[in-house]
Protein backbone atom coordinates (compact mmCIF):
# COMPACT_ATOMS: atom_id res chain seq x y z
CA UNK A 1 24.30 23.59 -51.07
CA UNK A 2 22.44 20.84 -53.30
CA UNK A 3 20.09 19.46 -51.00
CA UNK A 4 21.23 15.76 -53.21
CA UNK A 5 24.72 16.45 -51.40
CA UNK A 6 23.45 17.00 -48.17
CA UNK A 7 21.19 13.30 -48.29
CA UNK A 8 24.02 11.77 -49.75
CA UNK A 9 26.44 12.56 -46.81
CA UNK A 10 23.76 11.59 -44.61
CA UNK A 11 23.25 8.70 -45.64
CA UNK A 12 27.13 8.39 -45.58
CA UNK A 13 27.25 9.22 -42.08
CA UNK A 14 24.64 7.10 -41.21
CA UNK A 15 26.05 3.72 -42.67
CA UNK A 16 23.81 3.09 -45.64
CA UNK A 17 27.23 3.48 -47.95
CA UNK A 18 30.71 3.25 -47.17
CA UNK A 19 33.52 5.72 -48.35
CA UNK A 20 34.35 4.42 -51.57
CA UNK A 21 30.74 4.22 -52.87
CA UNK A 22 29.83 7.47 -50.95
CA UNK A 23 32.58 9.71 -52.89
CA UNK A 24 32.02 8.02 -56.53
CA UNK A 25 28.66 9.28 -55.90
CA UNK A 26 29.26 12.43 -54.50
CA UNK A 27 32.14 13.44 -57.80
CA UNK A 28 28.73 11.89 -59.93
CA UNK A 29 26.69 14.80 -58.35
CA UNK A 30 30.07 17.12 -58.36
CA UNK A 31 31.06 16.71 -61.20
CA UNK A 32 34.19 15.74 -60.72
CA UNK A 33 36.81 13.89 -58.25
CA UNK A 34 38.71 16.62 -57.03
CA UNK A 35 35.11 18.88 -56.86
CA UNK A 36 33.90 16.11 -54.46
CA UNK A 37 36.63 16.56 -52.26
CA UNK A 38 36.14 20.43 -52.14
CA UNK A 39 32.69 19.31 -50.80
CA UNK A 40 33.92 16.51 -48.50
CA UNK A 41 36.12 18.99 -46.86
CA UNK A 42 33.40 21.65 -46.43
CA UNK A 43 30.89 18.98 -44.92
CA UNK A 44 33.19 18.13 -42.54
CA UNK A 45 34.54 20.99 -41.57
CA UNK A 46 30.44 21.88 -40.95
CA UNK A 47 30.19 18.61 -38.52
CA UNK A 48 33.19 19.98 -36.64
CA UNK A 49 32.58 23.05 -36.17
CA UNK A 50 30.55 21.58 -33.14
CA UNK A 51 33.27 21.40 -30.91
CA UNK A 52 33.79 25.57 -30.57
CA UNK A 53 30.21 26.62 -30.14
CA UNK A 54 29.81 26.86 -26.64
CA UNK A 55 33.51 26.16 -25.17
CA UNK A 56 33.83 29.76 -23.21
CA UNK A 57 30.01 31.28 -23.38
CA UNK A 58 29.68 31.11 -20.31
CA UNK A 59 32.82 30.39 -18.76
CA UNK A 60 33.23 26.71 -18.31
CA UNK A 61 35.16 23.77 -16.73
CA UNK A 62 35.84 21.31 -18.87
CA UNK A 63 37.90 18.17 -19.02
CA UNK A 64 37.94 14.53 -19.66
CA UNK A 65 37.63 12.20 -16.70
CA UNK A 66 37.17 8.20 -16.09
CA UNK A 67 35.12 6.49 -13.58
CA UNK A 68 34.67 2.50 -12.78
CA UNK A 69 32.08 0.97 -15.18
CA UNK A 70 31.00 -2.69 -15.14
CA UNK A 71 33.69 -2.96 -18.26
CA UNK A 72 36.01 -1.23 -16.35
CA UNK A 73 37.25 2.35 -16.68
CA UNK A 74 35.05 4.59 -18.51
CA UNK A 75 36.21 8.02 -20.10
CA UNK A 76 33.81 10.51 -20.41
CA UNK A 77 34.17 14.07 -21.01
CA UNK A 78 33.08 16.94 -18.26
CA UNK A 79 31.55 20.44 -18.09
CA UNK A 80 30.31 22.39 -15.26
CA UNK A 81 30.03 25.78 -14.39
CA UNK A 82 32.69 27.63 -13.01
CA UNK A 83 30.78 27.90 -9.83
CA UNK A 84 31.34 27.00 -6.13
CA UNK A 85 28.32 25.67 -5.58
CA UNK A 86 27.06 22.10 -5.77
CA UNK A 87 25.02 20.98 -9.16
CA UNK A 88 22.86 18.84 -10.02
CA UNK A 89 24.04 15.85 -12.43
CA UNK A 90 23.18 15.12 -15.93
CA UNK A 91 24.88 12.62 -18.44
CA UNK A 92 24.77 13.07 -21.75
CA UNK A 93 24.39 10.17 -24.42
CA UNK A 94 26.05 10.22 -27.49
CA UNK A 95 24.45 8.61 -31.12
CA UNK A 96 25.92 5.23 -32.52
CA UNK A 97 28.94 7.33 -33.97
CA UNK A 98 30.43 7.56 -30.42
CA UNK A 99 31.79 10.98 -28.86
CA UNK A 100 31.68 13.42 -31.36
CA UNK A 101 32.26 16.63 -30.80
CA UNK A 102 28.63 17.22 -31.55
CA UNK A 103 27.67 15.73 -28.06
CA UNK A 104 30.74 17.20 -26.53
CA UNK A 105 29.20 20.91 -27.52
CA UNK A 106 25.65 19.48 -25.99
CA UNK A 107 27.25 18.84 -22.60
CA UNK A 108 28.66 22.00 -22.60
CA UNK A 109 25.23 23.65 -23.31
CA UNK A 110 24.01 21.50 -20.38
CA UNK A 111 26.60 22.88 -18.20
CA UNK A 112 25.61 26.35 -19.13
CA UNK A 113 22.68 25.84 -17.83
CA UNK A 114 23.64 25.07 -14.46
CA UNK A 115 24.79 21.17 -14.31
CA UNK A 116 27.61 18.95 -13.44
CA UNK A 117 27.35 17.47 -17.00
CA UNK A 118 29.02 14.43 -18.53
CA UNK A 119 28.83 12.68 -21.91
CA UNK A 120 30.87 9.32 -21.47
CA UNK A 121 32.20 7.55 -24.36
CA UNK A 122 30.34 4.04 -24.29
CA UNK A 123 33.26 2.85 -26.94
CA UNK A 124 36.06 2.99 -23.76
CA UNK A 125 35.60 -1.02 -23.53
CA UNK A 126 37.05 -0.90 -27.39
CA UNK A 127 39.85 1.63 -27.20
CA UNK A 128 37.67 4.92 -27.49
CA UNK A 129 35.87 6.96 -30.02
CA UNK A 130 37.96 6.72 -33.25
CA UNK A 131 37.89 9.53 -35.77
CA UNK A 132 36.49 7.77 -38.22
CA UNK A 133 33.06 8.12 -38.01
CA UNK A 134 32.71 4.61 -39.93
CA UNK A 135 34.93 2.66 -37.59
CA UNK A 136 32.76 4.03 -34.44
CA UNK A 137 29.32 3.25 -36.07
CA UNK A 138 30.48 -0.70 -36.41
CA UNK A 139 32.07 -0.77 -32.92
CA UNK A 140 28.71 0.38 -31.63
CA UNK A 141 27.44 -2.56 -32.82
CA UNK A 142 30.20 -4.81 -30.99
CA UNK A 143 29.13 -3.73 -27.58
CA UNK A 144 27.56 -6.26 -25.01
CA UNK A 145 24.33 -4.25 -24.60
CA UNK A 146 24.13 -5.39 -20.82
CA UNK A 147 27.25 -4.42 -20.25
CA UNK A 148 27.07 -1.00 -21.90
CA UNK A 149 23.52 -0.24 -20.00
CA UNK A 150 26.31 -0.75 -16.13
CA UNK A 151 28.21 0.99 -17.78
CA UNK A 152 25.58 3.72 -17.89
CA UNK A 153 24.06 2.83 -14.11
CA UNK A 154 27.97 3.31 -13.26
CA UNK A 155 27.75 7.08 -14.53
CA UNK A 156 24.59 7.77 -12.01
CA UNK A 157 26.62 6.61 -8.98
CA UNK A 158 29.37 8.70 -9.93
CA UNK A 159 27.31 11.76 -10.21
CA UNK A 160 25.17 10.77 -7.26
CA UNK A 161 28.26 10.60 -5.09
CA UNK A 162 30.47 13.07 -6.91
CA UNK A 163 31.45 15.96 -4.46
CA UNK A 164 30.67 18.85 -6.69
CA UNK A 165 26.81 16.91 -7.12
CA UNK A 166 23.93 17.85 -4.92
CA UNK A 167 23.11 13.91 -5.35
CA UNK A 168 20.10 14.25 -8.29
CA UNK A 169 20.93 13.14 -11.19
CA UNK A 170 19.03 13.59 -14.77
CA UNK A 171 20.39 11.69 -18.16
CA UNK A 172 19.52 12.70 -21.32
CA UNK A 173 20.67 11.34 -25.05
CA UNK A 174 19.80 10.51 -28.63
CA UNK A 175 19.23 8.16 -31.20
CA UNK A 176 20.89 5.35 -29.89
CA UNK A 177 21.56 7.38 -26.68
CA UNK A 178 17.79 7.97 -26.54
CA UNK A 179 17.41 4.10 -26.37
CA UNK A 180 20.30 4.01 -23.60
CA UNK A 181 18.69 6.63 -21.79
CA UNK A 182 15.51 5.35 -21.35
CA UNK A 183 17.25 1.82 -20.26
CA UNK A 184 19.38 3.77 -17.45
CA UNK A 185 15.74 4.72 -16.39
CA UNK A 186 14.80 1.09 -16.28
CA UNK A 187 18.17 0.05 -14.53
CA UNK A 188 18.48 2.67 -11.67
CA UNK A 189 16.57 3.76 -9.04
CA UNK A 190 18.41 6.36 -8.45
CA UNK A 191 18.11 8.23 -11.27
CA UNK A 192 15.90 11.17 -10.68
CA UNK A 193 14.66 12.41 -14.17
CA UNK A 194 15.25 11.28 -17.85
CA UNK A 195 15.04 12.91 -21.61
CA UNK A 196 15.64 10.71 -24.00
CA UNK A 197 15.40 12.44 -27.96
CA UNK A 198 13.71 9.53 -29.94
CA UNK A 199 15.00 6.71 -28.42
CA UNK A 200 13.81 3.54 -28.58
CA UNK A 201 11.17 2.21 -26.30
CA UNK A 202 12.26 -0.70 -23.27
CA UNK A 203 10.27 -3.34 -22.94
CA UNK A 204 6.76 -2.80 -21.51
CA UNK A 205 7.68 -6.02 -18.96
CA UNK A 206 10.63 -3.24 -17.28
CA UNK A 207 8.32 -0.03 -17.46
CA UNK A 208 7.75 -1.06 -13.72
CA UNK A 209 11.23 -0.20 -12.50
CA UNK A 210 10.86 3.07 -13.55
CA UNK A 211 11.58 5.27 -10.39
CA UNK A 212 12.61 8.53 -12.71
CA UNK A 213 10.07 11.20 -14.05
CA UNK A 214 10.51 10.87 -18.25
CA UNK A 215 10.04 13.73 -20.67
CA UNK A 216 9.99 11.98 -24.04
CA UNK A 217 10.58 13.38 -27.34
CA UNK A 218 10.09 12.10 -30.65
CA UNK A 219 10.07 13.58 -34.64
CA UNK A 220 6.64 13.40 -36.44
CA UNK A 221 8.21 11.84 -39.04
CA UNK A 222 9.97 9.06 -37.42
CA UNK A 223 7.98 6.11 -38.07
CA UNK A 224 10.27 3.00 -36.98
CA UNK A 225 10.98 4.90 -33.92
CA UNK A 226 7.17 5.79 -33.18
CA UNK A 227 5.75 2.68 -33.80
CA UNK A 228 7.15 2.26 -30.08
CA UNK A 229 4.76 5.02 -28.61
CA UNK A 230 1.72 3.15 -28.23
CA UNK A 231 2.77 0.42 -26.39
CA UNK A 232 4.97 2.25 -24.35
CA UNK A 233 2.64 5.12 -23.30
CA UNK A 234 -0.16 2.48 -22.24
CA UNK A 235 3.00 0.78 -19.97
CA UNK A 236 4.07 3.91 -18.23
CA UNK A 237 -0.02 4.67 -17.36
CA UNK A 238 -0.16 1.20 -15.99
CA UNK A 239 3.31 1.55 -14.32
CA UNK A 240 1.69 4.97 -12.87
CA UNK A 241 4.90 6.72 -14.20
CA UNK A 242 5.86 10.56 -14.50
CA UNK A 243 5.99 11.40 -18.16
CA UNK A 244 5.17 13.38 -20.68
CA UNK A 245 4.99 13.01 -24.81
CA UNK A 246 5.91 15.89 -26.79
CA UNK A 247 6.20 14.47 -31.19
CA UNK A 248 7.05 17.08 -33.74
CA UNK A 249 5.19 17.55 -36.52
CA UNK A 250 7.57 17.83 -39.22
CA UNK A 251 10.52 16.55 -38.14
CA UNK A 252 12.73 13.81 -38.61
CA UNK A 253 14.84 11.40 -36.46
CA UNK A 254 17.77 13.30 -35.37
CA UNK A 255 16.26 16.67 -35.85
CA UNK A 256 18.14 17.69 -32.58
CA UNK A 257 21.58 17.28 -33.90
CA UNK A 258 22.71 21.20 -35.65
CA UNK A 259 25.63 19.30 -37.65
CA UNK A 260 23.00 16.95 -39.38
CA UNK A 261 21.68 19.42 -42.04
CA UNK A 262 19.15 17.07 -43.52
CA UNK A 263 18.24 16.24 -39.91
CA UNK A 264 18.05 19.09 -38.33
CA UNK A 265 14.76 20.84 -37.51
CA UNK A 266 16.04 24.34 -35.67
CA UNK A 267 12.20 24.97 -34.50
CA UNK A 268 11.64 21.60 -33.15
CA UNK A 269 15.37 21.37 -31.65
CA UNK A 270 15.04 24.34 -29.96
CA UNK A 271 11.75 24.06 -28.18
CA UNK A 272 12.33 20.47 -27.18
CA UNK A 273 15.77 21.69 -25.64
CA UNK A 274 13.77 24.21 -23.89
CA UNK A 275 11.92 21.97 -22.42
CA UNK A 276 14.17 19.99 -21.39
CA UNK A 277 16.06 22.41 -19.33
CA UNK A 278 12.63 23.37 -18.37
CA UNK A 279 12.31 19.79 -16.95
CA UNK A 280 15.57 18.99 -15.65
CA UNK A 281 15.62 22.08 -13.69
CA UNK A 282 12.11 21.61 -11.96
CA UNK A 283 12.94 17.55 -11.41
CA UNK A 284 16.47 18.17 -10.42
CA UNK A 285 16.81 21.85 -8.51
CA UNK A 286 13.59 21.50 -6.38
């Protein structure tokens, strides 16, 4: 596919035009209306596609569950291993688009790997995750960001306490969940490890309640995001915090997400995720 089309419904999906603007230009680079919609259909189809990868490989649990948030309820969705034994936690932290079945397939990869994993949907305070990507990017933006961080805390203490948990509990997430993540780090003490995917950076003031080990990753080419690093980094030394920096040469912002194909980076993706697993299992099953 035209590697035009592919930026274009990135951009899209990312907010920098809405629908109306975003489908003139796509029948422009089409060639015609009903050409663009032949597209639309196929990039979509391509973003949820997601949501089968890993639903039985290996056999899984899975269902959607609410706990007590600082909002109030918060649904998130589950996966675990259809195992006896206890797990270790993780949560999973979705992008500014909400739920999507993107993150839904990344807690079931989690799971498959041996955790009590759940992605929780930070929109519950607003109704949910609404299928239109559009409508979930501008709720994001709605949230009380105090309120969403509890929210958060809340989903340690339910792992911590959950009785299929062996009480650790990792969180991981991305983009905007990378910045979430690394403030769930900031907020509780009980969190045992974190991974957030190029998140942005607390302040350096809160680096001191950092009780978690970090592994941090970030896309060479992510400048706004990596600007952060610096400042961070000489925090966490100070702070005499467990972390370590991994930046990919090469890739951009997002390059962990397979739907994304202008984002996507399938080397650096799947060596950070290895890593990752890597981490969470030496942090969380020792």
């Amino acid at each position: 596919m035209d590697k035009k089309v592919i930026n274009l419904y990135d951009e899209y999906r990312n907010g920098r035009h809405d629908r109306r603007e975003f489908l003139k230009k796509l029948a422009l680079l089409a060639g015609s209306a009903s050409a663009a919609f032949g597209l639309l259909s196929f990039l979509e189809n391509n973003y949820a596609i997601a949501g089968t990868i890993t639903k039985d490989k290996p056999p899984l649990h899975t269902e959607y569950i609410n706990y007590s948030g600082e909002t109030g309820e918060i649904r998130a969705y589950l996966a675990r291993p259809k195992v006896e034994e206890k797990l270790p936690g993780v949560i999973a932290i979705h992008e500014n688009k909400g739920l999507q079945p993107h993150i839904q397939d990344v807690t079931r990869r989690m799971a498959s790997e041996g955790f009590l994993t759940i992605a929780p949907d930070a929109l519950s305070p607003l109704g949910g995750t609404p299928e239109d990507i559009d409508k979930a990017r501008s709720l994001i933006r709605e949230l009380d960001n105090q309120s969403t961080i509890k929210n958060f805390v809340a989903a340690v203490q339910y792992l911590k306490t959950n009785p299929m948990s062996t009480g650790k509990v990792g969180c991981t997430g991305f983009c905007w969940g990378g910045g979430m993540t690394n403030q769930v780090a900031v907020h509780s003490p009980d969190l045992s490890a974190a991974v957030p995917y190029y998140g942005r950076q607390p302040e350096a003031e809160d680096v001191s309640k950092i009780k978690a080990s970090l592994l941090l990753h970030y896309a060479g080419l992510d400048e706004r995001i990596n600007s952060g690093i610096p400042a961070f980094e000489k925090a966490l030394e100070e702070a005499s915090v467990d972390y370590k920096i991994y930046v990919y040469d090469g890739a951009k912002h997002a390059f962990n997400n397979d739907t994304n194909a202008s984002r996507y980076h399938k080397e650096a993706a799947e060596l950070a995720w290895k890593r990752t697993i890597a981490f969470f299992k030496e942090k969380l099953k020792t």
